[in-house]
Protein backbone atom coordinates (compact mmCIF):
# COMPACT_ATOMS: atom_id res chain seq x y z
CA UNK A 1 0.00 0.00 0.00
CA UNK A 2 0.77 3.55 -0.22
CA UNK A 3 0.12 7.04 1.19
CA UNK A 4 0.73 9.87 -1.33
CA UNK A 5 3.91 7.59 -2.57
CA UNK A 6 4.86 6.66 1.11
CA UNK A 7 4.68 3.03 0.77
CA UNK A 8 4.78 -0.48 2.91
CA UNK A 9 4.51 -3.97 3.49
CA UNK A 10 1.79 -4.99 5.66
CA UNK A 11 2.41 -8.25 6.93
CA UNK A 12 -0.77 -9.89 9.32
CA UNK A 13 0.76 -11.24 12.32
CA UNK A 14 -3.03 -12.35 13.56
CA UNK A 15 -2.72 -15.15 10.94
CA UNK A 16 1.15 -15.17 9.97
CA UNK A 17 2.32 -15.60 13.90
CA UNK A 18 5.75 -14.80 13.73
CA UNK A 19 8.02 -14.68 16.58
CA UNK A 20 8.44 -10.56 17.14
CA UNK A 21 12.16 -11.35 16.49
CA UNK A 22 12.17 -11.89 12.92
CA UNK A 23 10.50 -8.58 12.12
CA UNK A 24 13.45 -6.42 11.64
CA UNK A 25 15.25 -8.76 9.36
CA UNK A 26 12.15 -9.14 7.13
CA UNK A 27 11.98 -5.62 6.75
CA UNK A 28 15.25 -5.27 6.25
CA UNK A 29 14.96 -7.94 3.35
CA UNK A 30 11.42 -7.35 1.97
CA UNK A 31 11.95 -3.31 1.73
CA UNK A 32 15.05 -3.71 -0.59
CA UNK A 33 14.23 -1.80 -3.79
CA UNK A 34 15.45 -3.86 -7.02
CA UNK A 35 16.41 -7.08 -4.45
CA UNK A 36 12.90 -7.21 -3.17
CA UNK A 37 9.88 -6.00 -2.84
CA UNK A 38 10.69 -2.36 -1.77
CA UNK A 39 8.89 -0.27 0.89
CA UNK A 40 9.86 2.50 2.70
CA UNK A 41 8.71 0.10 5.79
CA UNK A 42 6.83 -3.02 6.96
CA UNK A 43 3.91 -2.87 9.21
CA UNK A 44 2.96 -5.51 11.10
CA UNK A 45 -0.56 -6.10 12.43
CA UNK A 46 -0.35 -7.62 15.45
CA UNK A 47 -2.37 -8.96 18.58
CA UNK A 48 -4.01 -5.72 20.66
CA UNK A 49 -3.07 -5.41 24.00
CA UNK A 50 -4.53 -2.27 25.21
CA UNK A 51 -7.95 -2.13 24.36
CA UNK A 52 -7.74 -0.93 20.49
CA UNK A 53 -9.02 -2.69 17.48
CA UNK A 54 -5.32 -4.15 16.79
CA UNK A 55 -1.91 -3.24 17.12
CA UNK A 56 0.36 -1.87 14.68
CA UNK A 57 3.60 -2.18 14.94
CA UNK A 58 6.29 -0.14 12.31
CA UNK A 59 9.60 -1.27 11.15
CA UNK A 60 11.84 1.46 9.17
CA UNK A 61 12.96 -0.27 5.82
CA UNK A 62 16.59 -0.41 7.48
CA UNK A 63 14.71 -2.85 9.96
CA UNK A 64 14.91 -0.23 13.14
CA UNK A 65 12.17 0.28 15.10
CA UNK A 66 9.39 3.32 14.23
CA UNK A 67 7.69 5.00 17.07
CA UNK A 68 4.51 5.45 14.31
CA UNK A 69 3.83 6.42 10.85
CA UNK A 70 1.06 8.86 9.63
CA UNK A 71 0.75 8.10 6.18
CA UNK A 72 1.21 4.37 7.59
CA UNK A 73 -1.36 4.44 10.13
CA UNK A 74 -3.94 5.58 7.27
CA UNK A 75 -3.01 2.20 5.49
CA UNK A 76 -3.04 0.27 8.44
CA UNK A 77 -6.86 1.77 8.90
CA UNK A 78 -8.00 1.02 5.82
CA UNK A 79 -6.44 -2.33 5.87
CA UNK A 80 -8.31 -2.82 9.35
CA UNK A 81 -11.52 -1.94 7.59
CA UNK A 82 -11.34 -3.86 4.41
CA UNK A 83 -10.10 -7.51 6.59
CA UNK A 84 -12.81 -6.84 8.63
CA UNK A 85 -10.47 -5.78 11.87
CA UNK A 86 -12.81 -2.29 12.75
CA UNK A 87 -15.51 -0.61 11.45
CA UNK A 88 -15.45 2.75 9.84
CA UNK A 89 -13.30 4.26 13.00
CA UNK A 90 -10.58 2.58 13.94
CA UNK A 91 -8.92 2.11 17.09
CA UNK A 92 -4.86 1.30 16.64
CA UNK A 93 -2.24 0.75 19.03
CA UNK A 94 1.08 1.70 18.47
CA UNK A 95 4.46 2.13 19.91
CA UNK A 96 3.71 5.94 20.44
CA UNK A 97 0.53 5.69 22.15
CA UNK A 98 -3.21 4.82 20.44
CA UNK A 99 -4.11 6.77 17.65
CA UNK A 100 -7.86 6.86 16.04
CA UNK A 101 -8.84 6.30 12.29
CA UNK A 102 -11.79 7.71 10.06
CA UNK A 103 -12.85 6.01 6.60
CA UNK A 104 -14.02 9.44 4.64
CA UNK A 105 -14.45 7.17 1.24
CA UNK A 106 -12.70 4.11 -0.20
CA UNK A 107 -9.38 5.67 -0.57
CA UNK A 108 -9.07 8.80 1.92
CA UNK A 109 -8.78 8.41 5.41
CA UNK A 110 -8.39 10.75 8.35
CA UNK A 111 -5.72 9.87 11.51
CA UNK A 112 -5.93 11.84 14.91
CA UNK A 113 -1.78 11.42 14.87
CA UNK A 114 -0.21 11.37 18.21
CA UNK A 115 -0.05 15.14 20.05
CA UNK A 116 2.95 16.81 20.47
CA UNK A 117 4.73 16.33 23.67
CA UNK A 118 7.87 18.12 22.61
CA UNK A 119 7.83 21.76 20.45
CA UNK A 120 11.16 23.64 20.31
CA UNK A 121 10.59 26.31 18.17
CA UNK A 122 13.76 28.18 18.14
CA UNK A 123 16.48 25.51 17.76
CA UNK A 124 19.09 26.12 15.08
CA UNK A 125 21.52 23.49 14.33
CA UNK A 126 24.69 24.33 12.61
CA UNK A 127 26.27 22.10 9.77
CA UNK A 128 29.59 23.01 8.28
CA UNK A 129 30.28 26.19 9.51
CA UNK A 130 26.49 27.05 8.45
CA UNK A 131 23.66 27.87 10.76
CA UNK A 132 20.25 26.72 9.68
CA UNK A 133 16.88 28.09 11.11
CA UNK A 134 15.43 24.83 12.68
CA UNK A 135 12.66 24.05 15.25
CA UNK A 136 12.42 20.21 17.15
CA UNK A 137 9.22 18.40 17.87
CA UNK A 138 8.50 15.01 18.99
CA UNK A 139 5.06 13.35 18.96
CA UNK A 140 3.74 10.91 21.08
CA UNK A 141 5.78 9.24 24.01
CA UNK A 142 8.40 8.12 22.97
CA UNK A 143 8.25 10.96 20.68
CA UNK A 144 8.99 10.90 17.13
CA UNK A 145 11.37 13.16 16.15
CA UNK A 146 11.09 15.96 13.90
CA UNK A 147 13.41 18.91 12.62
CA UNK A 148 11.31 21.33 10.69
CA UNK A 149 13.54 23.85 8.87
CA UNK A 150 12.66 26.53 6.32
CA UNK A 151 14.61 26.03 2.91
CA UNK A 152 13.52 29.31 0.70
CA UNK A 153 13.51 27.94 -3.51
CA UNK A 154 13.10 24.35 -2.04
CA UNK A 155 10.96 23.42 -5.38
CA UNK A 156 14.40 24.10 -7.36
CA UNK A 157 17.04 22.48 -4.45
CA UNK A 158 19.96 20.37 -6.03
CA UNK A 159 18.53 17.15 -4.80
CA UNK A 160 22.23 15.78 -4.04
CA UNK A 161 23.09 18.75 -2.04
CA UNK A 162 19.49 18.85 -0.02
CA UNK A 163 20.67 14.89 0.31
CA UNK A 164 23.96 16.09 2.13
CA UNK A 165 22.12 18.26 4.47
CA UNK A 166 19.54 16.29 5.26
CA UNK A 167 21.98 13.75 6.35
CA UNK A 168 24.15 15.54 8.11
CA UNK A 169 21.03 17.47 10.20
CA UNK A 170 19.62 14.17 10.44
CA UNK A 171 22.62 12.59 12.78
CA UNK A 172 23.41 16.49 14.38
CA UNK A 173 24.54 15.95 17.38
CA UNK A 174 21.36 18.45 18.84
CA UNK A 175 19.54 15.61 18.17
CA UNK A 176 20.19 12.73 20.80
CA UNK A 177 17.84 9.92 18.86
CA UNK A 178 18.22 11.86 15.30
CA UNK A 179 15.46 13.12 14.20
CA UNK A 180 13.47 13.11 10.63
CA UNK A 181 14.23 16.44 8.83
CA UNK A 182 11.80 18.47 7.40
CA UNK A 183 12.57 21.05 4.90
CA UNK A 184 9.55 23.29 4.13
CA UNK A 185 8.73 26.52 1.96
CA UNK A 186 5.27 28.34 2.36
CA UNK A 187 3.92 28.53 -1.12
CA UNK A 188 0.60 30.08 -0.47
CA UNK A 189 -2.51 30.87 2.58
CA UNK A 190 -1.95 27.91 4.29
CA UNK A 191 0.02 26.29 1.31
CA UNK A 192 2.67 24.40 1.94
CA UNK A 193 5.62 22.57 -0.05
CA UNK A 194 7.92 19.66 1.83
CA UNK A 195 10.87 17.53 1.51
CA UNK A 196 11.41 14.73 4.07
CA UNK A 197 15.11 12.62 4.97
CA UNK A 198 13.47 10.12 7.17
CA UNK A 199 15.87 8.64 9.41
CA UNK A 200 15.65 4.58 9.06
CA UNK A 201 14.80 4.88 5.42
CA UNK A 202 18.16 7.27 5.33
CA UNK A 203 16.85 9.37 2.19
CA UNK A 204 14.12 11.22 1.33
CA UNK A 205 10.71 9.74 0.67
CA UNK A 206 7.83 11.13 -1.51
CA UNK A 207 5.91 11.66 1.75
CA UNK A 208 5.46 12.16 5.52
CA UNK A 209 2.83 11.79 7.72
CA UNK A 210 3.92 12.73 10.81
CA UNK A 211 6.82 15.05 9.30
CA UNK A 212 3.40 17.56 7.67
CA UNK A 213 1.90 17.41 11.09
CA UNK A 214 5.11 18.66 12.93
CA UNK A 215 5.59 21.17 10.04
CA UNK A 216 2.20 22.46 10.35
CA UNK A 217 2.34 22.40 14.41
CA UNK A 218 5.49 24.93 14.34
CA UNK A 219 3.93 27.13 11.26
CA UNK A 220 0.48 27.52 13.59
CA UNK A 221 2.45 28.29 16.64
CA UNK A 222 4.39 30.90 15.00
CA UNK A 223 1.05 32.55 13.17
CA UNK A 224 1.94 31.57 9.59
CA UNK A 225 -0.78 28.69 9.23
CA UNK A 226 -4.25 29.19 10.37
CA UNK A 227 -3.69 25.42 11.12
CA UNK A 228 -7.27 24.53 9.41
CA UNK A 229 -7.16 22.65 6.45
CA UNK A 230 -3.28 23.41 5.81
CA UNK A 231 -2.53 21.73 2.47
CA UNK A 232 0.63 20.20 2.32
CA UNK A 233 2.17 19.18 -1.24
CA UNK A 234 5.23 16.70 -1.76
CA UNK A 235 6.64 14.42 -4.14
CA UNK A 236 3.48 11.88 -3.98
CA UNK A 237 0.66 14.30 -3.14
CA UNK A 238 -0.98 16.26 -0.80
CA UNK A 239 -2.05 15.69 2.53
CA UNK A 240 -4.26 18.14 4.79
CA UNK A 241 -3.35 18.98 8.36
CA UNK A 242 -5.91 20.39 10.37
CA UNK A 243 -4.12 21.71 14.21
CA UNK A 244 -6.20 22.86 17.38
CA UNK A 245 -4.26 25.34 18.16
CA UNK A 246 -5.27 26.20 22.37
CA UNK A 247 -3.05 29.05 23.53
CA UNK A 248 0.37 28.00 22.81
CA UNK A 249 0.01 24.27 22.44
CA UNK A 250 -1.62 21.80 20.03
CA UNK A 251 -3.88 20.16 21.62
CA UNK A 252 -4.94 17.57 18.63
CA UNK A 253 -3.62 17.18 14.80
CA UNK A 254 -5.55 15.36 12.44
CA UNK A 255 -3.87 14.06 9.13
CA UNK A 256 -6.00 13.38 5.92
CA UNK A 257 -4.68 11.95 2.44
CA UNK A 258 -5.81 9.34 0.03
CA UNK A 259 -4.49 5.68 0.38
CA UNK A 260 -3.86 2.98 -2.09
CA UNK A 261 -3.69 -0.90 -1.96
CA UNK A 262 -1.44 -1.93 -5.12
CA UNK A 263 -1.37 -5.15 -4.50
CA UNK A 264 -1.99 -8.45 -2.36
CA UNK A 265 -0.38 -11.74 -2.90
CA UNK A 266 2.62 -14.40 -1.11
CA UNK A 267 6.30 -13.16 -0.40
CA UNK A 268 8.16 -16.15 -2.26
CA UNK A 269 11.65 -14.15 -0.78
CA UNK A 270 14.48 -16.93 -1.18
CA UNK A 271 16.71 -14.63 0.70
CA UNK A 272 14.22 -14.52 3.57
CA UNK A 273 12.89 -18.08 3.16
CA UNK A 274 15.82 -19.98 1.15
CA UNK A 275 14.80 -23.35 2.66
CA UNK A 276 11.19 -23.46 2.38
């Protein structure tokens, strides 16, 4: 499935029962582009254990651990939905707390992603000699980490160099865990454009979930969103960020976007299953 081009694997644990163990590696193997499948991550449905509709847990396509995934969590929901797991809202666990799901049609669905419990929004980080404009939030606990930096002509950026930056931001040393960088230029009224280097996938994808809510959560707090119905454009699409903005905190963000189920079928892998 995919999420404005942010794709994955979604592997069903309920019927698969695979010892937690093996999950990295498979991601690791499956999300290989040209070896594999390719994903920018699995997802593995899983057993709920705190009262939601199942559990969902991510897996970066360099097999580390993801706290959550927006643009995953909308698959995940409409993959609850279609198997039967939920109804039209959809309760889903995940490492960063419980998020809740909405089915608006076939295809678009809306995520209540997890609320900030970190905002930053004067922290500049300094690469090469160069100081960069940056803000740090975190969602959910454990947080997912976000850098959110303005980048003026970022339609026109030398990919390679935007690359280099993002890499080196990505691994700054302000940034104990790392953090997923966000380069952003406001493009119109609540118009935005975005570039992503997620950390685990180590590059940039065509989309982030959780990356457009963090962006939109520093733009409302500064007064350059209204933080309704923010439209967010990157590589794969647009996604709209809607942030309750209650003094100066967030108090919920709600991602919406289209989803799409490419395909279904058995992983044959004889890397990952050379024996059987």
């Amino acid at each position: 499935m995919n999420g404005a081009g942010n794709d994955f694997l979604i592997l069903n644990n309920l019927e698969e029962k695979r010892p937690a163990d093996q999950f990295p590696r498979i991601a690791q193997i499956l999300c290989e582009r040209r070896l594999s499948l390719g994903a920018d991550g699995l997802m593995v449905v899983d057993t709920p254990t705190q009262g939601g509709d199942f559990k969902m847990r991510f897996f970066n396509s360099d097999g580390s651990v993801g706290e959550m995934c927006g643009n995953g969590a909308r698959c995940i929901c409409r993959y609850g939905f279609e198997t039967g797991l939920c109804g039209p809202t959809q309760t889903v666990e995940t490492t960063a707390g419980i998020i809740t799901g909405q089915r608006i049609d076939r295809r678009n669905y809306r995520v209540r992603l997890n609320d900030p419990s970190t905002v930053r929004l004067d922290c500049p980080v300094e690469v090469d000699g160069v100081r960069y404009a940056c803000s740090y939030v975190e969602l959910g606990n454990p947080g997912i980490p976000h850098a959110v930096i303005p980048y003026a002509g970022l339609h026109q950026a030398d990919e390679n160099e935007l690359r280099e930056l993002g890499r080196a931001i990505r691994w700054n040393s302000a940034f104990p865990k790392g953090a997923n960088v966000n380069f952003y230029e406001i493009i119109g009224e609540d118009q935005v454009f975005e570039r992503t280097f997620e950390r685990g996938v180590e590059d940039f994808t065509y989309a982030c979930g959780t990356g457009t809510g963090s962006v939109v959560t520093v733009l409302t707090l500064q007064g350059k969103v209204s933080g309704q119905g923010v439209r967010v454009s990157m590589l794969g699409g647009e996604l709209i960020i809607d942030a309750q903005r209650v003094n100066s905190r967030i108090e919920s963000l709600y991602l919406t976007g289209p989803t799409n189920l490419v395909a279904k079928g058995e992983i044959t892998d004889e890397t990952l299953f050379p024996s059987e």
